[in-house]
C-alpha atoms as a PDB file:
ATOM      1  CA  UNK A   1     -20.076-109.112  65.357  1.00  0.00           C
ATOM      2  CA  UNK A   2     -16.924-107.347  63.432  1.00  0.00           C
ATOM      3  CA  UNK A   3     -17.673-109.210  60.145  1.00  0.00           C
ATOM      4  CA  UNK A   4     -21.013-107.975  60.364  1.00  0.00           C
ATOM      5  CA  UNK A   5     -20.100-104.087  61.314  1.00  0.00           C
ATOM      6  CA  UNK A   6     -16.586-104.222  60.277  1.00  0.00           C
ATOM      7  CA  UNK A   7     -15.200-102.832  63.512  1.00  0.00           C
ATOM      8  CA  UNK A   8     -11.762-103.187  64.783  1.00  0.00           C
ATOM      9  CA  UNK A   9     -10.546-104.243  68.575  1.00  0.00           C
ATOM     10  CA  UNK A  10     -11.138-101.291  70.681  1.00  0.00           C
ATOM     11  CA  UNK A  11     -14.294-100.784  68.512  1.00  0.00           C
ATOM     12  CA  UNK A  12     -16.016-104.036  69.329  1.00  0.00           C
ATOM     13  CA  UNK A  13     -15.320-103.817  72.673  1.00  0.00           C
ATOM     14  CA  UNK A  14     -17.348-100.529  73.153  1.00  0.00           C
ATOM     15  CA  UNK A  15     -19.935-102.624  70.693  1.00  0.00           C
ATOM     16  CA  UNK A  16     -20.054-105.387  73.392  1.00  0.00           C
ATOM     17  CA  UNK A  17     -19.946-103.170  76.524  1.00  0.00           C
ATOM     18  CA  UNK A  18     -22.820-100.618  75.652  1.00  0.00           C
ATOM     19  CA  UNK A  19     -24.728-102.500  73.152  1.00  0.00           C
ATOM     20  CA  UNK A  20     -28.157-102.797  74.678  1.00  0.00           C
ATOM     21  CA  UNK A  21     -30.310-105.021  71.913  1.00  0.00           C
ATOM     22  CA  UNK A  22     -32.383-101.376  71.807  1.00  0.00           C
ATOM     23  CA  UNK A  23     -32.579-100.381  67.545  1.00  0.00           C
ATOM     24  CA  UNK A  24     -31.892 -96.360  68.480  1.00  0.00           C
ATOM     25  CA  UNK A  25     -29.086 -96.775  70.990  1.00  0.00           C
ATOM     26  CA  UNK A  26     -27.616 -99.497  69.675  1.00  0.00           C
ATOM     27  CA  UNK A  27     -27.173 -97.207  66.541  1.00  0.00           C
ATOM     28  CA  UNK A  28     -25.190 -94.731  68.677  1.00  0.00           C
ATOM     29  CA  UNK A  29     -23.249 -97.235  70.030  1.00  0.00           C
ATOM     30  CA  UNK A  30     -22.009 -98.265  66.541  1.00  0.00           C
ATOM     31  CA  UNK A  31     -21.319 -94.979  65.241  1.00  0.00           C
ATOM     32  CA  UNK A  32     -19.407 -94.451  68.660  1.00  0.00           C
ATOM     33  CA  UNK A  33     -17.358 -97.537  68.187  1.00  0.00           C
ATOM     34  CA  UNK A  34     -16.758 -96.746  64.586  1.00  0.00           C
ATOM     35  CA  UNK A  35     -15.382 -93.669  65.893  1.00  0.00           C
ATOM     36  CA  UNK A  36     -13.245 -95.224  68.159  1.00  0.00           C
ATOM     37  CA  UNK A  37     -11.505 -97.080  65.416  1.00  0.00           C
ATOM     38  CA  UNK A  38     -11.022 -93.878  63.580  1.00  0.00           C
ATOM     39  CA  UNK A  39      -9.445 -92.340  66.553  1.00  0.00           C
ATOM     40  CA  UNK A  40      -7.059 -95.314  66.921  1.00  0.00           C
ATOM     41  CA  UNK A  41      -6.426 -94.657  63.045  1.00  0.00           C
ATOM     42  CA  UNK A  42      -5.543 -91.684  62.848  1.00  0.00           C
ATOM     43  CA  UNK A  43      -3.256 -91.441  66.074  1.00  0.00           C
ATOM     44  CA  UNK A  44      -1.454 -94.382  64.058  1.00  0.00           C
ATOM     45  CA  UNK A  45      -0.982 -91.968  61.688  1.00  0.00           C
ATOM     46  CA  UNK A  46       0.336 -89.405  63.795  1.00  0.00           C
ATOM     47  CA  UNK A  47       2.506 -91.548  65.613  1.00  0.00           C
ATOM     48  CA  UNK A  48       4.355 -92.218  62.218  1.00  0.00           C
ATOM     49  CA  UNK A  49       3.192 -95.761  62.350  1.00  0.00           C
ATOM     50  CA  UNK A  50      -0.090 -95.692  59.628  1.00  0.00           C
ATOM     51  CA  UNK A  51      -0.337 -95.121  56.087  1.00  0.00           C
ATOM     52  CA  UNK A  52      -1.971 -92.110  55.247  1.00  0.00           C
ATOM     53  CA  UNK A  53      -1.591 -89.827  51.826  1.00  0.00           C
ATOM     54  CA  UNK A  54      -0.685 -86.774  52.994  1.00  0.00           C
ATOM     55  CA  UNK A  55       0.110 -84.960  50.091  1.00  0.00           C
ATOM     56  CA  UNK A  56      -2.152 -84.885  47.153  1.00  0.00           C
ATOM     57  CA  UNK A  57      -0.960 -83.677  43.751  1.00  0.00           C
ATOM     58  CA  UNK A  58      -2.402 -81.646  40.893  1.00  0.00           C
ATOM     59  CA  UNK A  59      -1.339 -81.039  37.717  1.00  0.00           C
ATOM     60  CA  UNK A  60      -2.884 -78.316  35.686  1.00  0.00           C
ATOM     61  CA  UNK A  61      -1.501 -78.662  31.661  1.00  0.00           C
ATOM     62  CA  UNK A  62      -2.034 -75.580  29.212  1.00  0.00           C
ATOM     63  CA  UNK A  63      -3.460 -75.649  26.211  1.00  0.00           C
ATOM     64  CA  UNK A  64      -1.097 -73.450  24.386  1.00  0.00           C
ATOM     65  CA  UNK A  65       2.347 -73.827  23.913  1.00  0.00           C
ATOM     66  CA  UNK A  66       3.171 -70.209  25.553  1.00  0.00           C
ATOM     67  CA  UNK A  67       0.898 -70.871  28.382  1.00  0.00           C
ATOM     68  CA  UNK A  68       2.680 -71.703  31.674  1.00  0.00           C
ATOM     69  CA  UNK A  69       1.420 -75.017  33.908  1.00  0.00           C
ATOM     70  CA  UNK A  70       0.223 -74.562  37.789  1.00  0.00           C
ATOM     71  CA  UNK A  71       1.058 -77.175  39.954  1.00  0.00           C
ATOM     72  CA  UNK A  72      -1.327 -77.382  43.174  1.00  0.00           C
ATOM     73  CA  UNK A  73       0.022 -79.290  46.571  1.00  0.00           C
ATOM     74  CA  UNK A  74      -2.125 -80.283  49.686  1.00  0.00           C
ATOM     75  CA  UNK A  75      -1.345 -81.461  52.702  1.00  0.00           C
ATOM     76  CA  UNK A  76      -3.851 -83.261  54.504  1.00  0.00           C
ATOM     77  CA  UNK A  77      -4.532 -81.933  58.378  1.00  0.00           C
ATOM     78  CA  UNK A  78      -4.941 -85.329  60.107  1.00  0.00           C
ATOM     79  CA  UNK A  79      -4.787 -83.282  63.878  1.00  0.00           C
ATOM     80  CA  UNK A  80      -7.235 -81.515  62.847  1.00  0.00           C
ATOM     81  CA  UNK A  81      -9.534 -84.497  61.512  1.00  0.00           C
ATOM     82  CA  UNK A  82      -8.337 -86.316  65.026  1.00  0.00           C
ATOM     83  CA  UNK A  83      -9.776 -83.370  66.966  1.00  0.00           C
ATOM     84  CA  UNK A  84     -12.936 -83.190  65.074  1.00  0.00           C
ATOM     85  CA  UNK A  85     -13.356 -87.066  65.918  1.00  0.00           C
ATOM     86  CA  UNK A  86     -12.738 -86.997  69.201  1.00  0.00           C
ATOM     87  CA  UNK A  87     -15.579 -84.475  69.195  1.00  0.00           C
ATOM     88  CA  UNK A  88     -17.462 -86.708  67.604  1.00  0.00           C
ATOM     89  CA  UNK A  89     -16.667 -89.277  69.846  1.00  0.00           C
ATOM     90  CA  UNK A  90     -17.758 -87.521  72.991  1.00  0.00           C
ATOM     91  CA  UNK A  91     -20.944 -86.255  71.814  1.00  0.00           C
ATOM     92  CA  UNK A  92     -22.343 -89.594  70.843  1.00  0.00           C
ATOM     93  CA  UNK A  93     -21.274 -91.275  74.519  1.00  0.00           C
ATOM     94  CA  UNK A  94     -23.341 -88.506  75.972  1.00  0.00           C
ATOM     95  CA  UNK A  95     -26.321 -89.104  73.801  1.00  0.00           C
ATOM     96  CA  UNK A  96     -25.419 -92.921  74.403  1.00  0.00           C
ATOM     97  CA  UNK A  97     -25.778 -92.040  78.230  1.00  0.00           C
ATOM     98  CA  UNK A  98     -29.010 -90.639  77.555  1.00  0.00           C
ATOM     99  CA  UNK A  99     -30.619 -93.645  76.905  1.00  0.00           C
ATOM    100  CA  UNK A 100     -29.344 -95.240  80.220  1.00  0.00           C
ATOM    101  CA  UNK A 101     -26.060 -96.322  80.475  1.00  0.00           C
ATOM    102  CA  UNK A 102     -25.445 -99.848  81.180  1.00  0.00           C
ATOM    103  CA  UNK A 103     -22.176-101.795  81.152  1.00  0.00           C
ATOM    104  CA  UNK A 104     -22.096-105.461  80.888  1.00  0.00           C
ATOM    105  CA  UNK A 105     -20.331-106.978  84.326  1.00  0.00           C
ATOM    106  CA  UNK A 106     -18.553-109.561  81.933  1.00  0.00           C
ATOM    107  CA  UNK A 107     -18.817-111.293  78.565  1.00  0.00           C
ATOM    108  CA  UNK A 108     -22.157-112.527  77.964  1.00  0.00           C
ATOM    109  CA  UNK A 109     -22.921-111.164  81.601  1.00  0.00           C
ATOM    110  CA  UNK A 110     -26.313-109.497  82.477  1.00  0.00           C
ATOM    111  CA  UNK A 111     -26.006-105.661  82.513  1.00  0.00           C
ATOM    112  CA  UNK A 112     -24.898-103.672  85.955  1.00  0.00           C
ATOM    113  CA  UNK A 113     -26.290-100.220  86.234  1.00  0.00           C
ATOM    114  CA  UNK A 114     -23.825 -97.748  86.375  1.00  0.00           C
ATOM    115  CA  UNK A 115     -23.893 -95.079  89.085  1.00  0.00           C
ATOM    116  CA  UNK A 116     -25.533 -92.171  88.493  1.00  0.00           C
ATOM    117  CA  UNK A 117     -22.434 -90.109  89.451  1.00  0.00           C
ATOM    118  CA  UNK A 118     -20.602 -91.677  86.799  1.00  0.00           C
ATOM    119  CA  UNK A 119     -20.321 -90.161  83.443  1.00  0.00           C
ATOM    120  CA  UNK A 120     -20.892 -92.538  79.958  1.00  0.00           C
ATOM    121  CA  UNK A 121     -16.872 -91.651  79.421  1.00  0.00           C
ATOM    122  CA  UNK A 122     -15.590 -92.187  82.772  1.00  0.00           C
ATOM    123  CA  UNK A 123     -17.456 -95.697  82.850  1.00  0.00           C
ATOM    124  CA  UNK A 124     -15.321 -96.221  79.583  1.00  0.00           C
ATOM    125  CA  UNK A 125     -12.555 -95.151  80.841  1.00  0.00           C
ATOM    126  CA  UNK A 126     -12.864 -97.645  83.844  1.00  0.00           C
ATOM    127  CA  UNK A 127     -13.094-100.647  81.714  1.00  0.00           C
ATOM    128  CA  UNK A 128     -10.660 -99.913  79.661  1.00  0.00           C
ATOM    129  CA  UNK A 129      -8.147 -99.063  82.637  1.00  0.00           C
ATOM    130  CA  UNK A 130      -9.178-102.241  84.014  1.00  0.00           C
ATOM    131  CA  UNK A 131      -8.484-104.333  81.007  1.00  0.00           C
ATOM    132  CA  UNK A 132      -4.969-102.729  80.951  1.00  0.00           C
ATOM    133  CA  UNK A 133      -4.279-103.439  84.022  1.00  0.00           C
END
């Protein structure tokens, strides 16, 4: 399903794991994966290891002669975007869990309920612990 949604590794495997076959939730669970991605992204980019304009450039010319030129210099605050994704992240796995969290046992597998003690990001974090290790 990444050519269809464009989603990277860790991405599609939240796609595959929560993905239900239900329109509304399934919607979630893309814009969470999608999020994901972003996440891995920018910590690329904070780990010095992604490509990412930081600085953007402005030149401001005159029109007269005697009139002096402003140069303008941004930095771009990729914590801060990483922070507000992360956010992001977390408040669509709760609405995700909302609709009845389910994660698939194995590939192609029929869904196991998840324990209702069991948060929609500690579930994640479970699979993902157990595929590293």
């Amino acid at each position: 399903m990444s050519d269809v949604y464009g989603l990277g590794e860790r991405g599609q495997e939240i796609f595959d794991a929560l993905s239900t076959g239900e329109i509304a939730r399934d919607a979630l669970v893309l814009e969470a994966a999608r999020t994901a991605d972003r996440l891995n992204d920018l910590d690329s980019i904070i780990q010095g290891k992604g490509v990412l304009e930081l600085m953007v450039f402005r030149l401001d010319f005159p029109e007269g002669e005697d009139e002096p030129f402003s140069v303008e210099v941004k930095f771009q605050n990729v914590l801060s975007e990483a922070r507000q994704q992360q956010t992001a992240f977390a408040t669509l796995i709760d609405k995700i869990a909302r609709f009845g969290l389910t994660a698939k046992a194995s590939k192609g597998g029929e869904p196991a309920p998840v324990p209702a003690n069991v948060t929609a990001l500690d579930a994640i974090r479970a699979k993902v612990n157990l595929k590293s290790g």
